[in-house]
C-alpha atoms as a PDB file:
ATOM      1  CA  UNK A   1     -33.216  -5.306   4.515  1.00  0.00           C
ATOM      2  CA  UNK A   2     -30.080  -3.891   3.058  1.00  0.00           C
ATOM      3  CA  UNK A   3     -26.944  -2.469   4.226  1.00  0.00           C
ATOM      4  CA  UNK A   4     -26.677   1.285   3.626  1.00  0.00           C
ATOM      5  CA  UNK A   5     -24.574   1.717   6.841  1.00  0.00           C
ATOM      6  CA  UNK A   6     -20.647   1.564   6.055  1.00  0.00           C
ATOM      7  CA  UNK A   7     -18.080   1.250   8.940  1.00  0.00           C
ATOM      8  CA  UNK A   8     -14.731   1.649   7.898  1.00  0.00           C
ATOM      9  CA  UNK A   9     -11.897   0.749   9.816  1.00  0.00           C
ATOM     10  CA  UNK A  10      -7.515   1.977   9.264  1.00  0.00           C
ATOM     11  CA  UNK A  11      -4.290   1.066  10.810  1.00  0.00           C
ATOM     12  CA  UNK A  12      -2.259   2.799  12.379  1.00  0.00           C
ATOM     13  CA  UNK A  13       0.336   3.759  10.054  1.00  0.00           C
ATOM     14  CA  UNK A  14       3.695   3.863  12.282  1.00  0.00           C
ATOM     15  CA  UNK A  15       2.340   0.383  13.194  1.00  0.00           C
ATOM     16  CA  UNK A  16       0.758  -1.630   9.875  1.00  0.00           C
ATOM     17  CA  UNK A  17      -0.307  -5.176  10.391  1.00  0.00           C
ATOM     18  CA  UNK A  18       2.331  -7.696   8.933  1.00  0.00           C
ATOM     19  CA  UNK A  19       0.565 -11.127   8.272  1.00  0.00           C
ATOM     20  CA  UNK A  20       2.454 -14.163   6.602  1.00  0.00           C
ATOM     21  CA  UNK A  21       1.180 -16.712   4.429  1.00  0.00           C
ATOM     22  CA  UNK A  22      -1.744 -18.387   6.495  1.00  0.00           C
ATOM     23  CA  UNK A  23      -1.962 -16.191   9.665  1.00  0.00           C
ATOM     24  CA  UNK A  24      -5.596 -14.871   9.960  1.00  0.00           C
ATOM     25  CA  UNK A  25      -6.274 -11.605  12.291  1.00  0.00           C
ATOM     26  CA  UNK A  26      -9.463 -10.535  13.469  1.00  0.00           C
ATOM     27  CA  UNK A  27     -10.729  -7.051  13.158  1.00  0.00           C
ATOM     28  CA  UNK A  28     -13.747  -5.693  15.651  1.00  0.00           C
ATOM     29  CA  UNK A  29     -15.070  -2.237  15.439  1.00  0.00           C
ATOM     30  CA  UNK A  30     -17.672  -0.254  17.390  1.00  0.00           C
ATOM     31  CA  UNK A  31     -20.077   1.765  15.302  1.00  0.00           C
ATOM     32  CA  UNK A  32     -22.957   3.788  16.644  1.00  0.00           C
ATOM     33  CA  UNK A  33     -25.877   2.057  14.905  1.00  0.00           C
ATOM     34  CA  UNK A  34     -28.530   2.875  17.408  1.00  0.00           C
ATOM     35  CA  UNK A  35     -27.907   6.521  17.317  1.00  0.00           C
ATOM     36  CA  UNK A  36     -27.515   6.760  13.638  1.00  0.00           C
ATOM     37  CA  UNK A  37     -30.816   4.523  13.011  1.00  0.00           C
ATOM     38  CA  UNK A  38     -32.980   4.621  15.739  1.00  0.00           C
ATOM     39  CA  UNK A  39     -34.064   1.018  14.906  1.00  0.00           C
ATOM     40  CA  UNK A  40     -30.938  -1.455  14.215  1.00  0.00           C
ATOM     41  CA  UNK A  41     -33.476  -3.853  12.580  1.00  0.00           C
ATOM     42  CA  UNK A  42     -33.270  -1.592  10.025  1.00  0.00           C
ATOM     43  CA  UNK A  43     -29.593  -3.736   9.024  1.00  0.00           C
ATOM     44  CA  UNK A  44     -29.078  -7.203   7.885  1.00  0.00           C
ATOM     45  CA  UNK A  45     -26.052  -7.999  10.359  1.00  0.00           C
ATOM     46  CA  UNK A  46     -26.582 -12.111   9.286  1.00  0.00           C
ATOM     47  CA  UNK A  47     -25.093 -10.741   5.823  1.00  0.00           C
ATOM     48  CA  UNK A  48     -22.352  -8.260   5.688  1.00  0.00           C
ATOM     49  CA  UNK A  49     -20.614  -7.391   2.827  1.00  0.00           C
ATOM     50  CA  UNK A  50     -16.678  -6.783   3.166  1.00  0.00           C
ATOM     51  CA  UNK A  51     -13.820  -4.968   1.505  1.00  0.00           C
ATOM     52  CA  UNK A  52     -10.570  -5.121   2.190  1.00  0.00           C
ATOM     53  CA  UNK A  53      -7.947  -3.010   0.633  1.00  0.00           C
ATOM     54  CA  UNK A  54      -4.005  -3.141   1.500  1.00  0.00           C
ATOM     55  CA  UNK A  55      -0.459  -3.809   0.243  1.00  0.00           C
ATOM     56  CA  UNK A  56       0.810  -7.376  -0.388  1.00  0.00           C
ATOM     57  CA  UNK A  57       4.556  -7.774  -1.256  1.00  0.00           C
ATOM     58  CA  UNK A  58       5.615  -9.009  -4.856  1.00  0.00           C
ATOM     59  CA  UNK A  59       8.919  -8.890  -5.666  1.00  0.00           C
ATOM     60  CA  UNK A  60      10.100  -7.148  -2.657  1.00  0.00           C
ATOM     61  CA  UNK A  61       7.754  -4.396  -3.465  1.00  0.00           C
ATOM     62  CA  UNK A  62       4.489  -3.671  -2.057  1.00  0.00           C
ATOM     63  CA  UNK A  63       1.568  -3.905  -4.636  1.00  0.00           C
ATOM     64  CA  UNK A  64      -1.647  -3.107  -3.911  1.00  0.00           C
ATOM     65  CA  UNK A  65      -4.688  -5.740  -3.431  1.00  0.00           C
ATOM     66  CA  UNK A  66      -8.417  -5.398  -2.688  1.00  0.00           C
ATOM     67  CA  UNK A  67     -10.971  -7.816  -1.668  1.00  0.00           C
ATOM     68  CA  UNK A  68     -14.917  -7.937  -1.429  1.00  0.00           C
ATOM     69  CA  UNK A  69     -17.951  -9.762  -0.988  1.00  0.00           C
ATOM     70  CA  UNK A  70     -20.012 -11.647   1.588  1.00  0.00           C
ATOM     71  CA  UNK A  71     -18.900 -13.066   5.103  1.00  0.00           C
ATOM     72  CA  UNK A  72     -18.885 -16.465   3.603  1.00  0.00           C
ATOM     73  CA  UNK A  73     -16.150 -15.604   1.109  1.00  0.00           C
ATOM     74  CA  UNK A  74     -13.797 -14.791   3.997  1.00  0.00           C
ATOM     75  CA  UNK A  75     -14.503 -17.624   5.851  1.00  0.00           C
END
């Protein structure tokens, strides 16, 4: 099993999310997996691997950050 199948989710620019130190969010997307596979099976949805990518605020200006790896490193 691997995961060849990307989902990729954006914000709605007029409306970013604005998280403080601490405060978690949760992000859920749809994604057509049955359509696009035929067999979801096929994915290993036990072990996903995640990247983020935003703006964090050093300084007073925004700097960008990324983040990736498994589910467990988010956790």
């Amino acid at each position: 099993m691997e995961n060849s199948y990307k989902i990729e989710g954006v914000t709605n620019d007029s409306q970013p999310i604005i998280l403080k130190s601490g405060e978690k969010i949760v992000c859920r997307v749809s994604a057509p997996i049955t359509e696009v596979f035929g067999n979801k099976s096929l994915l290993d949805f036990n072990n996903p691997n995640i990247e983020l990518k935003g703006y964090v605020k050093v300084g007073g200006k925004d700097s960008p950050f990324g983040m990736a790896g498994n589910l467990e490193a988010f956790q």
